[in-house]
Protein backbone atom coordinates (compact mmCIF):
# COMPACT_ATOMS: atom_id res chain seq x y z
CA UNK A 1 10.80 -16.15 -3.01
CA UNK A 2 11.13 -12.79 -1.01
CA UNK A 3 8.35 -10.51 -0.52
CA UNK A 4 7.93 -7.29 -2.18
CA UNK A 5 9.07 -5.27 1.38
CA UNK A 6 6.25 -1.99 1.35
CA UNK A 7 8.45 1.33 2.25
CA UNK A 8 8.87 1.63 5.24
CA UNK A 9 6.31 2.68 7.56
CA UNK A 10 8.80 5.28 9.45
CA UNK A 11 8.77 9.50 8.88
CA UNK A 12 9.82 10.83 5.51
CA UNK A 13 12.62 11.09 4.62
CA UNK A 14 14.04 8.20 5.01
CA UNK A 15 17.49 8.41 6.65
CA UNK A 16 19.73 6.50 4.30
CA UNK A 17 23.65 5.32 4.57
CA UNK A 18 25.70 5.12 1.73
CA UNK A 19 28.34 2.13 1.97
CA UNK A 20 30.94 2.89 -1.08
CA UNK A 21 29.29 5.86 -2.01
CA UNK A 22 32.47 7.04 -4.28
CA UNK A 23 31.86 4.03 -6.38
CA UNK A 24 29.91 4.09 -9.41
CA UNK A 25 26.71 2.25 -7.56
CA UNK A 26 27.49 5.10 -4.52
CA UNK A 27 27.67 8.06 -7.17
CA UNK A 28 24.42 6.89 -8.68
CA UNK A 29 22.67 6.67 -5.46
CA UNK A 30 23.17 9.51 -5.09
CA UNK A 31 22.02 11.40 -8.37
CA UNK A 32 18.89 9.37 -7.33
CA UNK A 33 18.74 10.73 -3.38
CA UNK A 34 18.76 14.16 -4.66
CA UNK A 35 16.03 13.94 -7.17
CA UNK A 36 13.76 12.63 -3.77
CA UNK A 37 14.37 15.31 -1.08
CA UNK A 38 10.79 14.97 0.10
CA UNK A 39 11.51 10.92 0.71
CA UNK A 40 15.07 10.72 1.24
CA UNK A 41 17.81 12.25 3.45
CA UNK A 42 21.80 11.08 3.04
CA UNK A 43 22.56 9.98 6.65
CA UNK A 44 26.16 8.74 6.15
CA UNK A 45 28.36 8.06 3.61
CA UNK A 46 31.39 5.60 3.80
CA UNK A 47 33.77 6.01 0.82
CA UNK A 48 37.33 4.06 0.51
CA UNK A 49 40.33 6.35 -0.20
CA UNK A 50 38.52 8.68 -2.37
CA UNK A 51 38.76 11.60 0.11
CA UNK A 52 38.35 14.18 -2.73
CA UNK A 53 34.96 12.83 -4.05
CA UNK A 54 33.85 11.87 -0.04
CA UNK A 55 34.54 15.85 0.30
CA UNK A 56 32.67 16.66 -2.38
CA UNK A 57 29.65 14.94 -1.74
CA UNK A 58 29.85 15.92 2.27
CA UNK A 59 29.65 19.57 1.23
CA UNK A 60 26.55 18.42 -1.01
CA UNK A 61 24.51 16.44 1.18
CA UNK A 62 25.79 17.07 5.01
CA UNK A 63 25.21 13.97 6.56
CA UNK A 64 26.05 13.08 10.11
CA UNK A 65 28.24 10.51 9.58
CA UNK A 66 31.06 9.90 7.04
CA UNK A 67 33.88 6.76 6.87
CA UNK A 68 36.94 6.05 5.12
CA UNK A 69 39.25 3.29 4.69
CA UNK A 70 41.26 4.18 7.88
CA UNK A 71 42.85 6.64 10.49
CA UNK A 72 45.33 7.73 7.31
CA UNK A 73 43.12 9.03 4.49
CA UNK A 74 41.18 10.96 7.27
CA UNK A 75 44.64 12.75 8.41
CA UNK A 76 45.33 13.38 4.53
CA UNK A 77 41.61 14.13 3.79
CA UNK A 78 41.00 17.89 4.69
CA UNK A 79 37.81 17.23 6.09
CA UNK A 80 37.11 19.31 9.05
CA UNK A 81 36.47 16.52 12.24
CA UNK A 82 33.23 19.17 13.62
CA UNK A 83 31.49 18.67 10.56
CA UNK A 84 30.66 14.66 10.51
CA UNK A 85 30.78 11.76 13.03
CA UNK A 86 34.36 10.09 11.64
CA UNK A 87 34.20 6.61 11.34
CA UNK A 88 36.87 3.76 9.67
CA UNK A 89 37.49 0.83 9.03
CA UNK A 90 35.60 -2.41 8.91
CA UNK A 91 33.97 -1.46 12.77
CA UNK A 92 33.22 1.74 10.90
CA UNK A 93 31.22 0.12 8.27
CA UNK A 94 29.17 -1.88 10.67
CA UNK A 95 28.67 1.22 13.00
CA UNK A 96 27.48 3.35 10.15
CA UNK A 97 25.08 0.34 8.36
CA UNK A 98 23.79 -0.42 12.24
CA UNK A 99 23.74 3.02 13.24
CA UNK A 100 19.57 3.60 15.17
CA UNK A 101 19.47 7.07 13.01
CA UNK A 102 19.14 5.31 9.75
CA UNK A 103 16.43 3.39 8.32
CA UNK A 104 17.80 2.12 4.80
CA UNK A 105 21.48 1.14 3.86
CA UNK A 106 22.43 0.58 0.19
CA UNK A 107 25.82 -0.96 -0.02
CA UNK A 108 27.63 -0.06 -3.34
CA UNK A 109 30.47 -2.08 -1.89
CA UNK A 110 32.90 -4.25 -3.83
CA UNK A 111 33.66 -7.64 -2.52
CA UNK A 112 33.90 -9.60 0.61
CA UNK A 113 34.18 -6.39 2.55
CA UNK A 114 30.78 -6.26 2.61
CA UNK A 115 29.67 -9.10 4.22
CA UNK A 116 30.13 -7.92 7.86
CA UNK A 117 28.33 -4.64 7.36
CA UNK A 118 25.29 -5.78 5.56
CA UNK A 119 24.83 -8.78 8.43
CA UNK A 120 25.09 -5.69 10.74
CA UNK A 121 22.39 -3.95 8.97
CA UNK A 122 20.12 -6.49 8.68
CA UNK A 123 20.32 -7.86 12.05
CA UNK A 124 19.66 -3.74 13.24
CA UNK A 125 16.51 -4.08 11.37
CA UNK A 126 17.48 -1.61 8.19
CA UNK A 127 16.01 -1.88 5.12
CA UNK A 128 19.40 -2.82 2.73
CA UNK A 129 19.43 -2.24 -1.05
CA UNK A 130 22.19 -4.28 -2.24
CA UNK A 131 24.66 -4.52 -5.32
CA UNK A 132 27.24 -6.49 -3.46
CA UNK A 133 27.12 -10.01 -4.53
CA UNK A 134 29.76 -11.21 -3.10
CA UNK A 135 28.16 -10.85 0.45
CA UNK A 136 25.34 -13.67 -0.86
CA UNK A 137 28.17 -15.32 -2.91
CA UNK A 138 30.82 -16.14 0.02
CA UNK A 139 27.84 -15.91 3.42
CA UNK A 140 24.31 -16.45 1.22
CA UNK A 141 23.19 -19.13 3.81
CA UNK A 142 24.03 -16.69 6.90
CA UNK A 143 21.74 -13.64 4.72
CA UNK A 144 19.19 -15.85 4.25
CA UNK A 145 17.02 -15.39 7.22
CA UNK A 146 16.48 -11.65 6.39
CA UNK A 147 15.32 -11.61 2.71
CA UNK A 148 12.58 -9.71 3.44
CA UNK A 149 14.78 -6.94 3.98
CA UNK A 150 16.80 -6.66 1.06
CA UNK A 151 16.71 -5.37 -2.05
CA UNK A 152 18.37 -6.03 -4.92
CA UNK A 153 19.92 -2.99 -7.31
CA UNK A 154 22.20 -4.62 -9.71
CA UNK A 155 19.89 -4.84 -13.44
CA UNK A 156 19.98 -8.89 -13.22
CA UNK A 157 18.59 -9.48 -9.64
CA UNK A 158 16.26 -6.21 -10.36
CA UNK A 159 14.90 -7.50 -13.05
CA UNK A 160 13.67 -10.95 -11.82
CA UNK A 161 12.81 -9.29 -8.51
CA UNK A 162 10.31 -6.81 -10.49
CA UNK A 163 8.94 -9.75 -12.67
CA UNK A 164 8.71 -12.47 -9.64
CA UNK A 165 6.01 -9.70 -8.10
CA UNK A 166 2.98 -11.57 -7.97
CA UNK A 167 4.33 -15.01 -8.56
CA UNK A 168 3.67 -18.22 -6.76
CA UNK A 169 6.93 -19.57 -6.04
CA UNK A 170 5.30 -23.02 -7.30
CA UNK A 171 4.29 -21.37 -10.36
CA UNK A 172 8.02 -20.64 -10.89
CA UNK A 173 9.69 -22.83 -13.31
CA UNK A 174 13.55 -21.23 -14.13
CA UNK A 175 15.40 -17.83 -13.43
CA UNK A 176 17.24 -16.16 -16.82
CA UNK A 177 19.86 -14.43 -15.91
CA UNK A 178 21.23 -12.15 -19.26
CA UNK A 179 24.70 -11.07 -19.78
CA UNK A 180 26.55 -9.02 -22.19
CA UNK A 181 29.61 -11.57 -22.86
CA UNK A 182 31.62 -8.44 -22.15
CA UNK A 183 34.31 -6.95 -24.25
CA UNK A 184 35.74 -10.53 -25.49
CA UNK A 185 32.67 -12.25 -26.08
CA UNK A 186 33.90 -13.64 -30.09
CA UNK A 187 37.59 -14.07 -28.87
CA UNK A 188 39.37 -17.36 -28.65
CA UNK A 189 41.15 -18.54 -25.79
CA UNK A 190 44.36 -17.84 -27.57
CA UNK A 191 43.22 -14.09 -28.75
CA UNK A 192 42.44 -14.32 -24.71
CA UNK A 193 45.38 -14.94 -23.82
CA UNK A 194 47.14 -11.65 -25.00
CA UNK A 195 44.26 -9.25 -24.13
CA UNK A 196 45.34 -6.51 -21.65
CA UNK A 197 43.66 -4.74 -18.19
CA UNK A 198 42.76 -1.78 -20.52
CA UNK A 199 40.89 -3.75 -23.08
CA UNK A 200 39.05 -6.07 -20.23
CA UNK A 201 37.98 -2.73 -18.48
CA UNK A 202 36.74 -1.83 -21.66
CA UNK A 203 32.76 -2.80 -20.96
CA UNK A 204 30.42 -2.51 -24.41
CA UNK A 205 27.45 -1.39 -22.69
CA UNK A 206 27.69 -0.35 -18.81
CA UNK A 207 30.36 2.00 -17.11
CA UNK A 208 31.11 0.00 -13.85
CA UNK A 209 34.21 0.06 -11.68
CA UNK A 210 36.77 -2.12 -12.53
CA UNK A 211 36.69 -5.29 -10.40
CA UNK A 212 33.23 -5.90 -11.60
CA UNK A 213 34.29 -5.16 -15.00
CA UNK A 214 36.93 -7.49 -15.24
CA UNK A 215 34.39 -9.93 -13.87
CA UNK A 216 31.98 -9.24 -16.73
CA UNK A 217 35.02 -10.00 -19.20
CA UNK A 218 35.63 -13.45 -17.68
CA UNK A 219 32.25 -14.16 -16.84
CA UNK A 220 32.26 -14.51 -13.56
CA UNK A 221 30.40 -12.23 -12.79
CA UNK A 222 27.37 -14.00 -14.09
CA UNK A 223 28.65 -17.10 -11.97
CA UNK A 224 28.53 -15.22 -9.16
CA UNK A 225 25.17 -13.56 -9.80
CA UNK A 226 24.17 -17.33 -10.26
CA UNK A 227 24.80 -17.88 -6.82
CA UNK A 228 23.35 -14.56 -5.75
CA UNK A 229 20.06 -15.93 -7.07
CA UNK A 230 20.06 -19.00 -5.62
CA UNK A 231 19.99 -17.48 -2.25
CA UNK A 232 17.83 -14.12 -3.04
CA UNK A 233 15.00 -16.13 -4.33
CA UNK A 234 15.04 -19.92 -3.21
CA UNK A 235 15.66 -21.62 -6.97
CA UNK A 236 18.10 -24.26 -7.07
CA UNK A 237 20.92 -23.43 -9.36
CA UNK A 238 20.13 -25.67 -12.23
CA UNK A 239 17.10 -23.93 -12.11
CA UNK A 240 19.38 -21.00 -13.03
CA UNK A 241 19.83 -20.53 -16.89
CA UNK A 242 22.54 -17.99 -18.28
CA UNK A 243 21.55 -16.36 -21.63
CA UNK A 244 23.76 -14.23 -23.40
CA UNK A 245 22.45 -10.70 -24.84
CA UNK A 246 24.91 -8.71 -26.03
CA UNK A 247 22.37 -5.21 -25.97
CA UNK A 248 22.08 -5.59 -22.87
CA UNK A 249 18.23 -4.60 -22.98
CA UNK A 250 16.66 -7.23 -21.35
CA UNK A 251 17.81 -7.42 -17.93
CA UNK A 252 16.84 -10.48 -16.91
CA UNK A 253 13.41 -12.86 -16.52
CA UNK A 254 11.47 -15.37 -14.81
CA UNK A 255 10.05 -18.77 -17.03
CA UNK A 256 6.66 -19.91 -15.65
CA UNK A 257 5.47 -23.53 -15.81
CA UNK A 258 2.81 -22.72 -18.40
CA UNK A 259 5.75 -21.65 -20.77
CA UNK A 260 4.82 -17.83 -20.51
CA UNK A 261 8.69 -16.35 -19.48
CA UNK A 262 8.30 -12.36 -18.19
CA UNK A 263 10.93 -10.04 -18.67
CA UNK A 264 12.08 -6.56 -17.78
CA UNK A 265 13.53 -4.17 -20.22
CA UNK A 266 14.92 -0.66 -20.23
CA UNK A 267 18.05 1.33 -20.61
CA UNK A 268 21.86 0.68 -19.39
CA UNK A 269 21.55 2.47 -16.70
CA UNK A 270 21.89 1.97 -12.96
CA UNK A 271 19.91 4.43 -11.80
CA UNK A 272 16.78 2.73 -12.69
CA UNK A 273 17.00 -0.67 -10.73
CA UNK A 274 18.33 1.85 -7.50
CA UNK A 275 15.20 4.10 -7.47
CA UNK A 276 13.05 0.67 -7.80
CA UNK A 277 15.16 -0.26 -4.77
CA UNK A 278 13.70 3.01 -2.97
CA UNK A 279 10.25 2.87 -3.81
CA UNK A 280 9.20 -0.54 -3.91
CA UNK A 281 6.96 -2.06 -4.19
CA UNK A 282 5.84 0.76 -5.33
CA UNK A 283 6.94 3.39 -8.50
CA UNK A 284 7.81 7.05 -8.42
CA UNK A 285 8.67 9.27 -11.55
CA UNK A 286 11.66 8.67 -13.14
CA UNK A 287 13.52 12.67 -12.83
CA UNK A 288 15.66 10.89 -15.98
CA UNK A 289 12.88 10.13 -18.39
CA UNK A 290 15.26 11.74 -21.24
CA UNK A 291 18.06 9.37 -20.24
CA UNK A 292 16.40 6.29 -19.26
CA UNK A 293 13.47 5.54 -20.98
CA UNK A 294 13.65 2.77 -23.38
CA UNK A 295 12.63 3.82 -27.39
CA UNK A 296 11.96 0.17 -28.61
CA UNK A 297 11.62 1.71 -32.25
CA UNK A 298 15.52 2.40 -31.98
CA UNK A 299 16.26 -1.35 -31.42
CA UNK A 300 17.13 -2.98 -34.63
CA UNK A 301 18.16 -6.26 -33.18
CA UNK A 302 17.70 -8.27 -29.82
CA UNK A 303 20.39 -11.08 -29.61
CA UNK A 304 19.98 -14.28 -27.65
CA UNK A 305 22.69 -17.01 -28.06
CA UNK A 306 24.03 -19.23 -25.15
CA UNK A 307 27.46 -18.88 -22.86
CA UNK A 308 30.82 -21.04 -23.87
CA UNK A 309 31.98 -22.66 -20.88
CA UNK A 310 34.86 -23.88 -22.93
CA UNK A 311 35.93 -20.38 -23.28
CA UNK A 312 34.62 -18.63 -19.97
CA UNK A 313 35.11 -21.70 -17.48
CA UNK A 314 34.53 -19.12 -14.84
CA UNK A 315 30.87 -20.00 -15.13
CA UNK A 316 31.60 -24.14 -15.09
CA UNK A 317 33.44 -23.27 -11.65
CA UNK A 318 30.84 -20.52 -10.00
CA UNK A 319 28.28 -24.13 -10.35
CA UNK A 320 30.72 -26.43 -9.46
CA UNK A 321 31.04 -24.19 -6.04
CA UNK A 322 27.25 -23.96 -5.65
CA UNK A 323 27.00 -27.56 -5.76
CA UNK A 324 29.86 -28.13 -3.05
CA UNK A 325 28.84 -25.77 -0.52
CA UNK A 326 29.60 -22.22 1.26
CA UNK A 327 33.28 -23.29 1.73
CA UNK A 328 33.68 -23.29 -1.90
CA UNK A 329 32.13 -20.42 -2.86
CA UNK A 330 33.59 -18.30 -0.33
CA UNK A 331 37.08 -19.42 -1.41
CA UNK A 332 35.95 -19.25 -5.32
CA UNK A 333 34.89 -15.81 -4.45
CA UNK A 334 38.32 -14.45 -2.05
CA UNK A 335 40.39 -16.05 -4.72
CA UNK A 336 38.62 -14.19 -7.44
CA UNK A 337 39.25 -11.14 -5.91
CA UNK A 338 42.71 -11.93 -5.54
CA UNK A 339 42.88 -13.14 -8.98
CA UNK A 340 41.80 -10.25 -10.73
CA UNK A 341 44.20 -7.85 -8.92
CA UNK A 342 47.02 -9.61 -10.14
CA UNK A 343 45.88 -9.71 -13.64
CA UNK A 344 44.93 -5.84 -13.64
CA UNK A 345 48.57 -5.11 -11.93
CA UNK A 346 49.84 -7.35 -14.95
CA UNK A 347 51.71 -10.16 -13.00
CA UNK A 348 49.12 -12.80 -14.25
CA UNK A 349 47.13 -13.48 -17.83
CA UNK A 350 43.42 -12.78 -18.48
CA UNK A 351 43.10 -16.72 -18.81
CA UNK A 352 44.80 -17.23 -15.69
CA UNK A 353 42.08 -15.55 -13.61
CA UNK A 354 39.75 -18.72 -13.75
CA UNK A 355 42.81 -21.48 -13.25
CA UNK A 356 44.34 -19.64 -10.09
CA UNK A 357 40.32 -19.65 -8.95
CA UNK A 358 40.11 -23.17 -9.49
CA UNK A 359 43.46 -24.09 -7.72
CA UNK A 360 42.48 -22.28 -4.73
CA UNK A 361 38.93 -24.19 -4.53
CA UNK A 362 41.38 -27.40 -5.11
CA UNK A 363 44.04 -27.23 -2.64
CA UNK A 364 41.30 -25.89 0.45
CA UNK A 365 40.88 -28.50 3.01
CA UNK A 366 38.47 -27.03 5.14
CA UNK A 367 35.50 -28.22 3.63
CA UNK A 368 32.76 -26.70 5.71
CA UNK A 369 28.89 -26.45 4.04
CA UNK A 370 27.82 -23.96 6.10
CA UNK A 371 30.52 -22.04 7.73
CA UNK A 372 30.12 -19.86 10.66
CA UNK A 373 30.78 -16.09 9.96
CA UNK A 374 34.06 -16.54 11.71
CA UNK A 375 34.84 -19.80 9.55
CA UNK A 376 33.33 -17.70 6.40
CA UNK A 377 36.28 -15.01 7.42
CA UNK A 378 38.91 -17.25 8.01
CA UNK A 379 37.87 -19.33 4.62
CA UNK A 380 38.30 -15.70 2.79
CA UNK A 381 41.87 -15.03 4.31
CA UNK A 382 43.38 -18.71 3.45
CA UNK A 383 41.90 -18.15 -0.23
CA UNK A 384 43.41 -14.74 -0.95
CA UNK A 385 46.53 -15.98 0.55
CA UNK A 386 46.60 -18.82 -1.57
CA UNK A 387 45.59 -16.67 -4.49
CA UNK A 388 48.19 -14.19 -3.79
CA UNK A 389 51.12 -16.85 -3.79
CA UNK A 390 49.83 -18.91 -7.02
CA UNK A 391 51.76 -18.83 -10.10
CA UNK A 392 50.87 -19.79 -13.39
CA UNK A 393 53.16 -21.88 -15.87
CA UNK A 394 51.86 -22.40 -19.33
CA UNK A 395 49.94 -20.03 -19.99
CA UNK A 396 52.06 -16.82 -18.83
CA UNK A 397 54.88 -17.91 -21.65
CA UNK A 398 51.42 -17.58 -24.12
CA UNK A 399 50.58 -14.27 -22.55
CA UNK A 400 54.30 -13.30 -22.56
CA UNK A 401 55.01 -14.82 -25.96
CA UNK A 402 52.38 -12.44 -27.48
């Protein structure tokens, strides 16, 4: 179990970079980094080919540094090159998140990208608050060695982080992770079948960008955040229990092995779980008491009911990978990527998300349990490949037929 990391001990503020910070976990930093000027100070900010937003928040917050996707979107940006250190690409990434002027990274990053620049953070010494998943989901055994660094912000790994403060990891009987069920959670597999990118990207109760969003509709997200968990905090995945909550109130919780299960509760909203990542172990003021704060006399129902595997086999596959070792997970997770970019440019079926994921994890032959970063990188290229040039049969004429 990781430690409860005290602020750091360095001058206030605290310098921080900004990996993705035109994302939604990036924007939200940010609302929180203003609140704090006494305690925090934006650094850098690396954004992907956003360069209208990255000039918008440049003008508000003046960092030093600022990155972009590549030599391109800088040329097309409009940003003067006196203003801010310019950094791309994935060297970029690593120079800002390494970078001996900051003292905290928080990657908002989506995907596999981030793998290389939170490794470079942590091994610089920075404190990292992390969303990124996929970093612990495709490389958790090379993270491992610097938990007392991180951080999590996403609500799930928040939560149990919060209620694991104080814990014995022997008292420590299971890890509930809640999820919503996302936007198809009573659909068949045939009403599945037929469902469009709009309607997946069509989240009940958080606003999210849309990789992560499709990944709440199929579940995988919760697989992966299985995964996540296992590495974060040391507990064997069938140790791991999924619970479906469709409010979305209770984040996520810890079961003790005298029965007594803690939980954390509050609002939909991001921001919370980010300032925790700031302050802890310790609490400052919410500035968004009005927006955040939880009113448990307007709950009139808390639902608990557990996930179909039948119908989201994304979860049966996310284990299945656990079990097998960092090969498989890394290619479950490149091929997932892959996977839902071909479903939200329409050239594969919601329900062909998981089988493509599957046949990738199938057909790889280098079987490696714990891969090198280098074999971790070349695991992730094979899988999108493989991804990429997958087709599906019976299930497109059901989509198509529709």
């Amino acid at each position: 179990m990781p430690v409860n990391t005290p602020f750091l001990d360095k001058p206030l503020p605290q310098q921080v970079a900004v990996l993705g910070c035109t994302g939604s976990i990036g924007t939200q930093t940010l609302q929180v980094i203003e609140q704090f000027p006494e305690k925090l100070q934006v650094a850098g900010l690396f954004a992907g080919t956003n360069t209208v937003l990255l000039a918008e928040q440049l003008a508000a917050f003046t960092p030093a540094m600022a990155g972009l996707k590549d030599s391109a979107c800088w040329q097309r940006s409009g940003v003067d090159g006196g203003l801010v250190e310019q950094l791309s690409g994935i060297d970029g990434l690593c120079a800002m998140a390494s970078h001996p002027d900051v003292d905290i990274v928080v990657v908002g990053l989506v995907g596999a990208i981030g793998i290389q620049p939170t490794l470079a953070a942590l091994r610089a010494g920075k404190r990292v608050l992390t969303a990124n998943k996929e970093t612990f989901v495709a490389a958790g055994h090379l993270i491992q060695p610097y938990l007392d660094q991180i951080i999590p912000i996403d609500s799930e790994h928040s939560a149990i982080y919060q209620c694991l403060a104080g814990c014995r990891k022997e008292d420590v009987a299971k890890l509930w992770l809640t999820a919503s069920g996302g936007p198809f959670r009573q659909l068949s597999l045939a009403e599945m079948a037929a469902v469009t990118p709009a309607q997946a990207l069509k989240h009940p109760n958080w606003s999210m960008g849309a990789k992560i969003s499709i990944d709440s509709a199929t579940m995988m997200n919760k697989g992966l955040e299985v995964i996540e968990a296992h590495w974060l905090f040391g507990m064997p995945v069938a140790n791991i229990e999924i619970v479906v909550h469709p409010q979305s109130t209770v984040h996520s919780g810890v079961e003790l092995i005298d029965g007594s299960v803690l939980t954390q509760w509050g609002t939909a909203d991001m921001r919370v779980p980010i300032q925790y990542g700031f302050s802890a172990p310790h609490r400052w003021p919410t500035p968004f008491a009005s927006q955040v704060t939880l009113r448990p006399e307007t709950l009139s129902t808390l639902d608990f009911e557990p996930p179909d595997e039948d119908r989201f086999p994304a979860l049966r596959l996310a284990r299945q990978a656990a079990d097998s070792g960092g090969w498989a997970t890394t290619v479950l997770n490149a091929a997932n990527e892959i996977a839902v970019t071909r479903f939200l440019k329409e050239e594969i079926c919601f329900v062909d998300i998981p089988v493509c994921v599957e046949a990738a994890v199938a057909a790889c032959t280098m079987r490696l349990a714990t891969p090198t970063l280098a074999e971790v990188l070349q695991l992730d290229e094979w899988a999108r490949e493989h991804a990429a040039s997958w087709f599906p049969t019976t299930t497109t004429v059901l989509c198509k037929s529709s």
